[in-house]
PDB file of N, CA and C in Angstrom:
ATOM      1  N   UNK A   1     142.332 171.449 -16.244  1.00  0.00           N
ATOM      2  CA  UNK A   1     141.690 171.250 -17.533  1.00  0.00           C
ATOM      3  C   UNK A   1     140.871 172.506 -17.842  1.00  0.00           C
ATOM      4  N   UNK A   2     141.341 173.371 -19.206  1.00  0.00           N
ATOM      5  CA  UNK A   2     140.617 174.333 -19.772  1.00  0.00           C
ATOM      6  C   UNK A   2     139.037 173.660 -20.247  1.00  0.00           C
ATOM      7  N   UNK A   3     138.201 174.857 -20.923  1.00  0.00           N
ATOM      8  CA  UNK A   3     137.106 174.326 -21.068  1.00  0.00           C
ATOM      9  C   UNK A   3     137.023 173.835 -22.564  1.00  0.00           C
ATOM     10  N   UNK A   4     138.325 174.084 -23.257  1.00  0.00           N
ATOM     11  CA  UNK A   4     138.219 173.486 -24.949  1.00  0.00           C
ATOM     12  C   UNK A   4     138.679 171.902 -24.016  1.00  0.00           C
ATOM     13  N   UNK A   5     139.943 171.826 -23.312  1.00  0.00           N
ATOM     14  CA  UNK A   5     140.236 170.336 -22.672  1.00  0.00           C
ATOM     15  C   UNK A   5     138.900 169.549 -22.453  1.00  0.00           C
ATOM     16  N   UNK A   6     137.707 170.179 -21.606  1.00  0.00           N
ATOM     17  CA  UNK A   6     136.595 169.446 -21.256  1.00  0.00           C
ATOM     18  C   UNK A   6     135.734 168.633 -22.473  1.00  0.00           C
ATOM     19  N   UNK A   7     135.666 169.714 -23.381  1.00  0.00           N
ATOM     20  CA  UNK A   7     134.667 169.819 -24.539  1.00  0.00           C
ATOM     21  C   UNK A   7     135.423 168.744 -25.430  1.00  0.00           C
ATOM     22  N   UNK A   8     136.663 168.687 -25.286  1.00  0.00           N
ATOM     23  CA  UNK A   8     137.435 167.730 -26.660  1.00  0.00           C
ATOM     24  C   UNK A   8     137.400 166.622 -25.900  1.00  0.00           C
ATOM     25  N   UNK A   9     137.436 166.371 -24.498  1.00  0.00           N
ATOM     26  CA  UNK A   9     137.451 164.875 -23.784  1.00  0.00           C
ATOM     27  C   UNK A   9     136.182 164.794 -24.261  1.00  0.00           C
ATOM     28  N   UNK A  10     135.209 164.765 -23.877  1.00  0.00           N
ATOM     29  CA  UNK A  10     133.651 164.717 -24.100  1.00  0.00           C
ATOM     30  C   UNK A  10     133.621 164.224 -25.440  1.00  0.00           C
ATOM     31  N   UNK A  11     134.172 165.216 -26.510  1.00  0.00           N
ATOM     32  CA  UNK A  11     133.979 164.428 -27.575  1.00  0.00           C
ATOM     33  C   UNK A  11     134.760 163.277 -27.931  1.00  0.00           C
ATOM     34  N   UNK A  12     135.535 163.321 -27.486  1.00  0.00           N
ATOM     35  CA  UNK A  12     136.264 162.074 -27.563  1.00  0.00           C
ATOM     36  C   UNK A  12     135.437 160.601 -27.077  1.00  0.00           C
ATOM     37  N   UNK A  13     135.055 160.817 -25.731  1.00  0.00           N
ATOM     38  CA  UNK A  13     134.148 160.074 -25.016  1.00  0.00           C
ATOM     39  C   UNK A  13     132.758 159.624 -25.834  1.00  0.00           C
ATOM     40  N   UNK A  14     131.960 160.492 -26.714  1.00  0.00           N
ATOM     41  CA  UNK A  14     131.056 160.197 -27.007  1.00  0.00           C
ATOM     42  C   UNK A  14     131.254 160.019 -28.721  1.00  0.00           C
ATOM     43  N   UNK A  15     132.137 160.107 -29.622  1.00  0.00           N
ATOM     44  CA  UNK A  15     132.152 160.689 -30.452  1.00  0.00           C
ATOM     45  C   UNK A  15     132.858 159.262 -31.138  1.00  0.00           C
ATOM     46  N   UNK A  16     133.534 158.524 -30.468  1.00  0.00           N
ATOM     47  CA  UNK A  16     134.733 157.785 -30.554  1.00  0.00           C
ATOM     48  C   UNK A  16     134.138 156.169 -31.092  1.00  0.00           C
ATOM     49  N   UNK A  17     134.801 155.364 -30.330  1.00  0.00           N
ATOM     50  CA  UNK A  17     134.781 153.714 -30.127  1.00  0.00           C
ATOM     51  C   UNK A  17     133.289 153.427 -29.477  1.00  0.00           C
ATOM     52  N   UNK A  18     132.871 153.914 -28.633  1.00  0.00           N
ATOM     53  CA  UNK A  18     131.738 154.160 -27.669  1.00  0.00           C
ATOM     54  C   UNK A  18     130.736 153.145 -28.637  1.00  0.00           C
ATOM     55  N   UNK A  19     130.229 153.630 -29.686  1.00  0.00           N
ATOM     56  CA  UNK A  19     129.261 153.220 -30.597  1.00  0.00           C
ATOM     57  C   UNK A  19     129.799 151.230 -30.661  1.00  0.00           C
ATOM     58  N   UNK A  20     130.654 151.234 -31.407  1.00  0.00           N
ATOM     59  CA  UNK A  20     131.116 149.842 -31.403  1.00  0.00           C
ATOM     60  C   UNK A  20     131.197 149.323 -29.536  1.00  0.00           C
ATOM     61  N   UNK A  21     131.722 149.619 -28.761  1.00  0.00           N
ATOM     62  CA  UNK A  21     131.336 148.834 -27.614  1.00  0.00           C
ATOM     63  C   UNK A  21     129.938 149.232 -26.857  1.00  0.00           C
ATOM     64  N   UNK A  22     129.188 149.899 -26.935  1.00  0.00           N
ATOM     65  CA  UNK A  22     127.686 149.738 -26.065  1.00  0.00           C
ATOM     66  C   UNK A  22     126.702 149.725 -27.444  1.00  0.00           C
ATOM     67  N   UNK A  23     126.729 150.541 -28.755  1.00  0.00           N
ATOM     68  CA  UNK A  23     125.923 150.634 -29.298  1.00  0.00           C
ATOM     69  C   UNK A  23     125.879 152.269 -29.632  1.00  0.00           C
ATOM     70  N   UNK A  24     125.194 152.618 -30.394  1.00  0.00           N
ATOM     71  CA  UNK A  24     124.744 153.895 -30.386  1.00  0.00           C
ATOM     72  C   UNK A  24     124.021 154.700 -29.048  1.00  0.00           C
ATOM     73  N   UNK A  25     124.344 155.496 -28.964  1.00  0.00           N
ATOM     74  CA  UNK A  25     123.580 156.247 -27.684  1.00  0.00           C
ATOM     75  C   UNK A  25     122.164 155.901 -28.026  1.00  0.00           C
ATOM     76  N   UNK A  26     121.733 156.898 -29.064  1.00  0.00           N
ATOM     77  CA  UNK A  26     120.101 156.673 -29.135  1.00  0.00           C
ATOM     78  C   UNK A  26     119.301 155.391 -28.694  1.00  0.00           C
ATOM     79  N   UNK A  27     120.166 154.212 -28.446  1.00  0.00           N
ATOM     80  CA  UNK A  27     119.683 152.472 -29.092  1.00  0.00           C
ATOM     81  C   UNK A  27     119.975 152.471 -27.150  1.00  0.00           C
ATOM     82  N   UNK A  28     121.195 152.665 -26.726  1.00  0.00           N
ATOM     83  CA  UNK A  28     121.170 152.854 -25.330  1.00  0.00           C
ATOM     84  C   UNK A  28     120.717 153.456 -24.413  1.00  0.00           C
ATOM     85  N   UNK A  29     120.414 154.533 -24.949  1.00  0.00           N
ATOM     86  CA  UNK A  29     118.987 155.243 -23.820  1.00  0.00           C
ATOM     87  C   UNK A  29     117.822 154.714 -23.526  1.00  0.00           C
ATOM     88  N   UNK A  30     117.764 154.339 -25.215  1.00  0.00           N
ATOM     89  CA  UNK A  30     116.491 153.668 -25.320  1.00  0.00           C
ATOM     90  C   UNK A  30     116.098 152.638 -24.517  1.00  0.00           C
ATOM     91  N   UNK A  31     117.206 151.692 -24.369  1.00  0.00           N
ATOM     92  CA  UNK A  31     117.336 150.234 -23.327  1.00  0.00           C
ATOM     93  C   UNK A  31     117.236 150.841 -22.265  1.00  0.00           C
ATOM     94  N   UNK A  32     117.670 151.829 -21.387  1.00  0.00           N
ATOM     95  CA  UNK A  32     118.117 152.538 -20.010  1.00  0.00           C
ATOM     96  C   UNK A  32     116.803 152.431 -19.954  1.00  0.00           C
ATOM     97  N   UNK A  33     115.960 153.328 -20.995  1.00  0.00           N
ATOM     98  CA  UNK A  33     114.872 154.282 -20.283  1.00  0.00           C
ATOM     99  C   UNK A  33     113.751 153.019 -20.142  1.00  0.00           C
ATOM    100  N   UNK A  34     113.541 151.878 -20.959  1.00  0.00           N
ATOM    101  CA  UNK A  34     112.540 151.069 -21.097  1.00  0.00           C
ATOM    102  C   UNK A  34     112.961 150.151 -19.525  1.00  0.00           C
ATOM    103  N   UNK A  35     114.392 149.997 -19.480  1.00  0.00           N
ATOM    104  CA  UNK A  35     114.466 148.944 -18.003  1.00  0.00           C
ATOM    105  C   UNK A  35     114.310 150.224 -16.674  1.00  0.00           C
ATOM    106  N   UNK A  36     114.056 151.648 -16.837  1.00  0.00           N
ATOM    107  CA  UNK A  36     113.586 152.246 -15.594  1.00  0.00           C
ATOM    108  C   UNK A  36     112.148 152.631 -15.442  1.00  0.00           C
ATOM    109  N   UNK A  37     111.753 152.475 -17.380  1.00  0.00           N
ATOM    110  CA  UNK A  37     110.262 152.416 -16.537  1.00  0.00           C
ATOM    111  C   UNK A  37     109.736 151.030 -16.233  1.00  0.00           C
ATOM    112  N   UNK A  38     110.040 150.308 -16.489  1.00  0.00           N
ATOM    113  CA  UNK A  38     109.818 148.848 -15.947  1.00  0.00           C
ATOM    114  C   UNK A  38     110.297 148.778 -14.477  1.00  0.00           C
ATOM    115  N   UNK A  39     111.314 148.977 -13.831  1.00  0.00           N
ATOM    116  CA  UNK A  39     111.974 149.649 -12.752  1.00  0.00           C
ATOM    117  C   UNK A  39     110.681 150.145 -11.538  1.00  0.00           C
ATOM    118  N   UNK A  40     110.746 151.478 -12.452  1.00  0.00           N
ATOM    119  CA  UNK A  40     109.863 152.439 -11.595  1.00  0.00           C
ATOM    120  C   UNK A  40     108.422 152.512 -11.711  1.00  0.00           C
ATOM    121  N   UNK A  41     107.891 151.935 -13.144  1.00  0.00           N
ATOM    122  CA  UNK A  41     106.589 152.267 -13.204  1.00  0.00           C
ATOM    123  C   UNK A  41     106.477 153.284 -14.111  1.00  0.00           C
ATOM    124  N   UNK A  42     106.958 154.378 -14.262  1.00  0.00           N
ATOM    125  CA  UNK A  42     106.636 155.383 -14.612  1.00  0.00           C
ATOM    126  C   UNK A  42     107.769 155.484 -15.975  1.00  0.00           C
ATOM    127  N   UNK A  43     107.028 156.923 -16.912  1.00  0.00           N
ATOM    128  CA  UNK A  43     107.595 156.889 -18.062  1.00  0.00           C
ATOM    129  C   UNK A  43     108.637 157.077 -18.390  1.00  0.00           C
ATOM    130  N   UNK A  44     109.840 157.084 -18.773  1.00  0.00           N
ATOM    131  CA  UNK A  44     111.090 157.544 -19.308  1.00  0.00           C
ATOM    132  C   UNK A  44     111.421 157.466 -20.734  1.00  0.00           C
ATOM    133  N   UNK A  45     112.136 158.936 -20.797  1.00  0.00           N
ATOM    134  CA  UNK A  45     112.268 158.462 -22.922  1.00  0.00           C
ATOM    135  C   UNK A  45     114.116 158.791 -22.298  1.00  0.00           C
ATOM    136  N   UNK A  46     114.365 158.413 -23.638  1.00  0.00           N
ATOM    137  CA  UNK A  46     115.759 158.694 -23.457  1.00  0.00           C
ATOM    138  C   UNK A  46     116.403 159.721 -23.729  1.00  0.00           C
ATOM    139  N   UNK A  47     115.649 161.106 -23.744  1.00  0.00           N
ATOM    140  CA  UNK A  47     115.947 162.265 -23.040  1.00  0.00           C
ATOM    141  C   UNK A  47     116.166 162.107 -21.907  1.00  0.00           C
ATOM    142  N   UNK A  48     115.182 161.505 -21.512  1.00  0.00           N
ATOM    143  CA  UNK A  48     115.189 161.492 -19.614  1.00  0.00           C
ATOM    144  C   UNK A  48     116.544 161.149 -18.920  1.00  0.00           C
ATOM    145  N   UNK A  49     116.685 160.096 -19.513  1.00  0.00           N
ATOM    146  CA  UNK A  49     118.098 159.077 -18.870  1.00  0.00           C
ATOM    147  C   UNK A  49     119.347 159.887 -19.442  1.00  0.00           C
ATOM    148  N   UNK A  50     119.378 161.002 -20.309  1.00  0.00           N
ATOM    149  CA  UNK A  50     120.801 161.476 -21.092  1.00  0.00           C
ATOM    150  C   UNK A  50     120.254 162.663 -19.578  1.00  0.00           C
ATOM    151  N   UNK A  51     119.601 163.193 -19.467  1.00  0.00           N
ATOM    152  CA  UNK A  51     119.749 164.642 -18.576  1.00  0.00           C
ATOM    153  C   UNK A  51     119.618 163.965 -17.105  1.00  0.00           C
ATOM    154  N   UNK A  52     119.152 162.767 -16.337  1.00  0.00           N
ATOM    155  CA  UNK A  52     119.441 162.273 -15.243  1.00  0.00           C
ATOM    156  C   UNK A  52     120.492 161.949 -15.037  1.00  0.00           C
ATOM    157  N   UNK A  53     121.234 161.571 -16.009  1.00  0.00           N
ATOM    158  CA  UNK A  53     122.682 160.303 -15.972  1.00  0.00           C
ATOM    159  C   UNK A  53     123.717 162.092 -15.683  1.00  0.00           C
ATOM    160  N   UNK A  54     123.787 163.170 -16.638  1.00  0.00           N
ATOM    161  CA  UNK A  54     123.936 164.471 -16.099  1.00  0.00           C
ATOM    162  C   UNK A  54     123.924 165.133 -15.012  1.00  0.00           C
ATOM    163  N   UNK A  55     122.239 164.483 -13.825  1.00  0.00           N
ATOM    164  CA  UNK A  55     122.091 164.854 -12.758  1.00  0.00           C
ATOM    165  C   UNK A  55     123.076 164.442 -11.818  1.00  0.00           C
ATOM    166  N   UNK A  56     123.589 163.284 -12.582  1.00  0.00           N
ATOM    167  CA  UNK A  56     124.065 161.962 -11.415  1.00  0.00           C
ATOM    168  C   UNK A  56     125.726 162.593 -11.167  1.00  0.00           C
ATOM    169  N   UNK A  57     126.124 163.146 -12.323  1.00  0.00           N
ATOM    170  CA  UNK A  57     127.486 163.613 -12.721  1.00  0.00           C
ATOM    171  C   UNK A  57     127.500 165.236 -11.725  1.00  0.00           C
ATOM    172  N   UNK A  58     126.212 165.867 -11.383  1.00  0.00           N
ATOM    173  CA  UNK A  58     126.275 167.167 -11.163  1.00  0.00           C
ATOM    174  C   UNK A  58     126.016 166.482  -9.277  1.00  0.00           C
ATOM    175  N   UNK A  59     125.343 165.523  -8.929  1.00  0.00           N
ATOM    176  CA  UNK A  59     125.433 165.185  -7.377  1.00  0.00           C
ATOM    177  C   UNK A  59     126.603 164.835  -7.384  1.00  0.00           C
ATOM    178  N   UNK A  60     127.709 164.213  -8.193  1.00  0.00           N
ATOM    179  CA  UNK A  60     129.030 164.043  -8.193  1.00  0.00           C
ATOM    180  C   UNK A  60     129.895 165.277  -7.733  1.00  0.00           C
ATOM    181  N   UNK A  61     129.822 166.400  -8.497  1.00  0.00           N
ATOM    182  CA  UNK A  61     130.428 167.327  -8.533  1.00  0.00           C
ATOM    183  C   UNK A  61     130.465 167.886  -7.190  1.00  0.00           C
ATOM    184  N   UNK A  62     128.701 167.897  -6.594  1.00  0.00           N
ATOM    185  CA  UNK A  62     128.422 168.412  -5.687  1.00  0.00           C
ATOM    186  C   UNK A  62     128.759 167.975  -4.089  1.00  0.00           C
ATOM    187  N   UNK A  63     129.627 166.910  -4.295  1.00  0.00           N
ATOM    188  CA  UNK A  63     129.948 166.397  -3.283  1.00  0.00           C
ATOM    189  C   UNK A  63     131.268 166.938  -2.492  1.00  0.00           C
ATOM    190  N   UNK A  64     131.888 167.589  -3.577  1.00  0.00           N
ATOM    191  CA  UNK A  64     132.686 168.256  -2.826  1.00  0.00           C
ATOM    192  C   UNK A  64     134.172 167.254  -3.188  1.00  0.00           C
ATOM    193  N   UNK A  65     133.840 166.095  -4.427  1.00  0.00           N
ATOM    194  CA  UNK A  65     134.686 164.954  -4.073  1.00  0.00           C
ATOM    195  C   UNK A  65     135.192 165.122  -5.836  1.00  0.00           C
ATOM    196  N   UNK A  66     134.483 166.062  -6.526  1.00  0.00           N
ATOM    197  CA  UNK A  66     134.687 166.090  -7.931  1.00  0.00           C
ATOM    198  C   UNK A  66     135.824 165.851  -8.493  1.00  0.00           C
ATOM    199  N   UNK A  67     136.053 164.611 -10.053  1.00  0.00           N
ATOM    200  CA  UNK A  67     136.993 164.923 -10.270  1.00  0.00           C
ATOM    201  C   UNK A  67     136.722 165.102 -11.969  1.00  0.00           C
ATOM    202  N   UNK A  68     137.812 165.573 -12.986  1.00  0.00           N
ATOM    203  CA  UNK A  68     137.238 166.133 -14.266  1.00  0.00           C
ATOM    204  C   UNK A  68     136.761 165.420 -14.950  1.00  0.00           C
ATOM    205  N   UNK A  69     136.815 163.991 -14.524  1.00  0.00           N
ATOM    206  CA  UNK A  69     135.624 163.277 -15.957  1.00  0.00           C
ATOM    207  C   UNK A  69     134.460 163.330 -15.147  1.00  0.00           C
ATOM    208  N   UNK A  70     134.046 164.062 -14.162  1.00  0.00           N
ATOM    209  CA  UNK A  70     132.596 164.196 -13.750  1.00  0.00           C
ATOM    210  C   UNK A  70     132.077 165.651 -14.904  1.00  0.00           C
ATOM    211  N   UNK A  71     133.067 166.235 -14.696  1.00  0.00           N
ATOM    212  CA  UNK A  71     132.525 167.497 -15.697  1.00  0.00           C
ATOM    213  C   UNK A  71     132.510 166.444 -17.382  1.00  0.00           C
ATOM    214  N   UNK A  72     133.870 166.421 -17.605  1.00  0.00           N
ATOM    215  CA  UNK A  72     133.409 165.960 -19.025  1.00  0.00           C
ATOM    216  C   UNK A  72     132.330 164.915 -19.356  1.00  0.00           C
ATOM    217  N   UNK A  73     132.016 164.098 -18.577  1.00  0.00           N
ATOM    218  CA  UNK A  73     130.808 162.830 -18.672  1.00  0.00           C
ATOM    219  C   UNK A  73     129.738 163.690 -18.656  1.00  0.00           C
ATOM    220  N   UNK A  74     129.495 164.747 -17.892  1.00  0.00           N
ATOM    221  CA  UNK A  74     128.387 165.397 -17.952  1.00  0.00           C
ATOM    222  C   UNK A  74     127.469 166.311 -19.307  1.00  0.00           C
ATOM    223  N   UNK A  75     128.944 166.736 -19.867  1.00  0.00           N
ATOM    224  CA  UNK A  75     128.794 167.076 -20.987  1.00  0.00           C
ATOM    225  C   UNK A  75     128.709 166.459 -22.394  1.00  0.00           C
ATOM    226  N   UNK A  76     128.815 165.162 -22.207  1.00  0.00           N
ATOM    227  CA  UNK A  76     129.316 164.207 -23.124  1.00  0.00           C
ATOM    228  C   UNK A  76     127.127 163.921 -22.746  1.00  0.00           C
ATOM    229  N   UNK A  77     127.230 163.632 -21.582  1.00  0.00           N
ATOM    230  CA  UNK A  77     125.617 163.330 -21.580  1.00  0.00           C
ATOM    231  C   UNK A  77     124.627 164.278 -21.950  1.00  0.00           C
ATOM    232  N   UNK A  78     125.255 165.685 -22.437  1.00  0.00           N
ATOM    233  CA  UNK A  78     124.413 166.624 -22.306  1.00  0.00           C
ATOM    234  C   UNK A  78     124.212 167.076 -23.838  1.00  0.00           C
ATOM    235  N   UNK A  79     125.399 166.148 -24.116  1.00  0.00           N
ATOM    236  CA  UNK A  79     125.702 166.271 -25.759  1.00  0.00           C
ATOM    237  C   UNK A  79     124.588 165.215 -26.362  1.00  0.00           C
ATOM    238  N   UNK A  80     124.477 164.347 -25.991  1.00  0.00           N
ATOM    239  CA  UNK A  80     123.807 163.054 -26.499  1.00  0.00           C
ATOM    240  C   UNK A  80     121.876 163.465 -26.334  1.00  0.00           C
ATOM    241  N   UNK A  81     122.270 164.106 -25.022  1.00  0.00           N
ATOM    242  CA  UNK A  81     120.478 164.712 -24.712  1.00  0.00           C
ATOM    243  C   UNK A  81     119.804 165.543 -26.169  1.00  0.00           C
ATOM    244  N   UNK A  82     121.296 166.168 -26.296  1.00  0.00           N
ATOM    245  CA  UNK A  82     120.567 167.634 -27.453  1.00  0.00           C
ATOM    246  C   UNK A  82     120.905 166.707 -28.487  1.00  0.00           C
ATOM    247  N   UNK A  83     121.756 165.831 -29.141  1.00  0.00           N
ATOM    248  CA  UNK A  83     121.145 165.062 -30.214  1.00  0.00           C
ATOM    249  C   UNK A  83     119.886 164.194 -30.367  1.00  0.00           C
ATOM    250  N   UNK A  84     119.613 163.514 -29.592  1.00  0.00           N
ATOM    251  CA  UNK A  84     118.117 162.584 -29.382  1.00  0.00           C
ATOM    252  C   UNK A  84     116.965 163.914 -29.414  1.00  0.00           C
ATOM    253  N   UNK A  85     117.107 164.971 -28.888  1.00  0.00           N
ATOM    254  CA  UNK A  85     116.055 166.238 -28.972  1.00  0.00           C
ATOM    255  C   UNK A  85     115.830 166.642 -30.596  1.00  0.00           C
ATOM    256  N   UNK A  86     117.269 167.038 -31.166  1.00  0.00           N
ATOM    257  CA  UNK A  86     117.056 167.167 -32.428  1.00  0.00           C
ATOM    258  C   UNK A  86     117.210 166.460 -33.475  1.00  0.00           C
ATOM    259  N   UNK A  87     116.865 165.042 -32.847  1.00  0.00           N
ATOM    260  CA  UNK A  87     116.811 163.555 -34.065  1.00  0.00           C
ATOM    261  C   UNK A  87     115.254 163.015 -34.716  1.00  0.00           C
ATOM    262  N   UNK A  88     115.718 163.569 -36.022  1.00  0.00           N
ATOM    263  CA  UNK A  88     114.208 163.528 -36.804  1.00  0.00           C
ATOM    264  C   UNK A  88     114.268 162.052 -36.783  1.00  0.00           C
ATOM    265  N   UNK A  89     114.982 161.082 -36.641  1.00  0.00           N
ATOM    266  CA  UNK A  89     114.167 159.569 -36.561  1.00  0.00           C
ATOM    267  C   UNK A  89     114.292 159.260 -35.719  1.00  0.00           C
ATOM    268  N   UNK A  90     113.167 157.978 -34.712  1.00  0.00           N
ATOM    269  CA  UNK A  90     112.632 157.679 -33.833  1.00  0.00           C
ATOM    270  C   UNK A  90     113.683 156.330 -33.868  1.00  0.00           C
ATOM    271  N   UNK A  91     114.106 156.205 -32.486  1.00  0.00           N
ATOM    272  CA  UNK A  91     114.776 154.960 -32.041  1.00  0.00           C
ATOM    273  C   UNK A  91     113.904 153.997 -31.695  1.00  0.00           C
ATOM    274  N   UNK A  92     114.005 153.013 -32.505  1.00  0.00           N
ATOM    275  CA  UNK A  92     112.818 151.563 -32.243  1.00  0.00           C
ATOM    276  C   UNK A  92     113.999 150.231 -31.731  1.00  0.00           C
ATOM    277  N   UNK A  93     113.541 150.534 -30.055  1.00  0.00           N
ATOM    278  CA  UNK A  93     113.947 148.927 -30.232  1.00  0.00           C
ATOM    279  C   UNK A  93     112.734 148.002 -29.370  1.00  0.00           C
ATOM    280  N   UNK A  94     113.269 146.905 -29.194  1.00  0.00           N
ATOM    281  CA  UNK A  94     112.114 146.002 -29.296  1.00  0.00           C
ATOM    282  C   UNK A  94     112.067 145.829 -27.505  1.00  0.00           C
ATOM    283  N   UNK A  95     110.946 146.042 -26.920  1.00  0.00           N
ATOM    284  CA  UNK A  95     110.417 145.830 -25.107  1.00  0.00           C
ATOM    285  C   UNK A  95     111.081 144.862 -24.877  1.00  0.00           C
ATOM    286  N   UNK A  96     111.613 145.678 -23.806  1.00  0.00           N
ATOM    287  CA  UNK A  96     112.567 144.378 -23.060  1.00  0.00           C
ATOM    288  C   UNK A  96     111.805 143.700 -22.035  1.00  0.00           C
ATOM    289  N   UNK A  97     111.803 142.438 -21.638  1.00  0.00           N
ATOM    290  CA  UNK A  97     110.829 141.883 -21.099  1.00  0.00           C
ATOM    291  C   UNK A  97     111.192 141.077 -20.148  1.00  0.00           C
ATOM    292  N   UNK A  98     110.622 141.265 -18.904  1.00  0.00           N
ATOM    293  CA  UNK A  98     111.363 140.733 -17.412  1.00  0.00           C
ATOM    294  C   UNK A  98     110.670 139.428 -17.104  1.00  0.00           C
ATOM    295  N   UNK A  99     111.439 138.482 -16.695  1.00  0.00           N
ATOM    296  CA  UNK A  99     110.479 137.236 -16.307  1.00  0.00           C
ATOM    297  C   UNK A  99     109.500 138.110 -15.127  1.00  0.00           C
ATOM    298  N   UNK A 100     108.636 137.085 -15.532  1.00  0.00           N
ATOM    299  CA  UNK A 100     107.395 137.264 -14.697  1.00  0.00           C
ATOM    300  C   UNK A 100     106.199 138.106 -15.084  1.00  0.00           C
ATOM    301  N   UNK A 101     106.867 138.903 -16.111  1.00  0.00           N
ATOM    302  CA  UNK A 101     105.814 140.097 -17.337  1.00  0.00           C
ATOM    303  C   UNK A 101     104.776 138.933 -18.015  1.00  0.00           C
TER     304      UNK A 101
END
């Protein structure tokens, strides 16, 4: 796989159906990042979770076990990071709330 091959899977991946089956990215980070700081304690925006979920794709790579939708997922996440960075409106969804909160 060339690197236009990577870049057109990616968009394909993020660009596509994606929205109708999970939701919009922005609306899904958003959920990620609110159930890891509930998780962990600590803060997460959904920058965080688009460039970790990236990290997760690059310990993939690094295993020595890589295969090409680790590259294209990575980029597909890296794509979604730099849209939420340069998205003049704020994703509101509503605290998700764990028994026992």
């Amino acid at each position: 796989m060339d690197r236009k091959e990577c870049l057109d899977a990616a968009k394909q991946c993020v660009c596509s159906d994606r929205d109708q089956q999970y939701g919009s990215p922005a609306v899904n980070m958003k959920k990620i990042a609110e159930f890891w700081t509930t998780y962990k304690g600590v803060e997460f925006s959904p920058k965080d979770v688009a460039a970790m979920m990236t990290l997760v794709k690059i310990a993939r790579i690094s295993s020595g076990q890589a295969k090409s939708d680790n590259w294209v997922d990575g980029c597909g996440y890296l794509s979604i990071g730099c849209e939420l960075e340069n998205s003049d409106n704020e994703c509101t969804v509503s605290t998700i709330k764990i028994q026992g909160d």
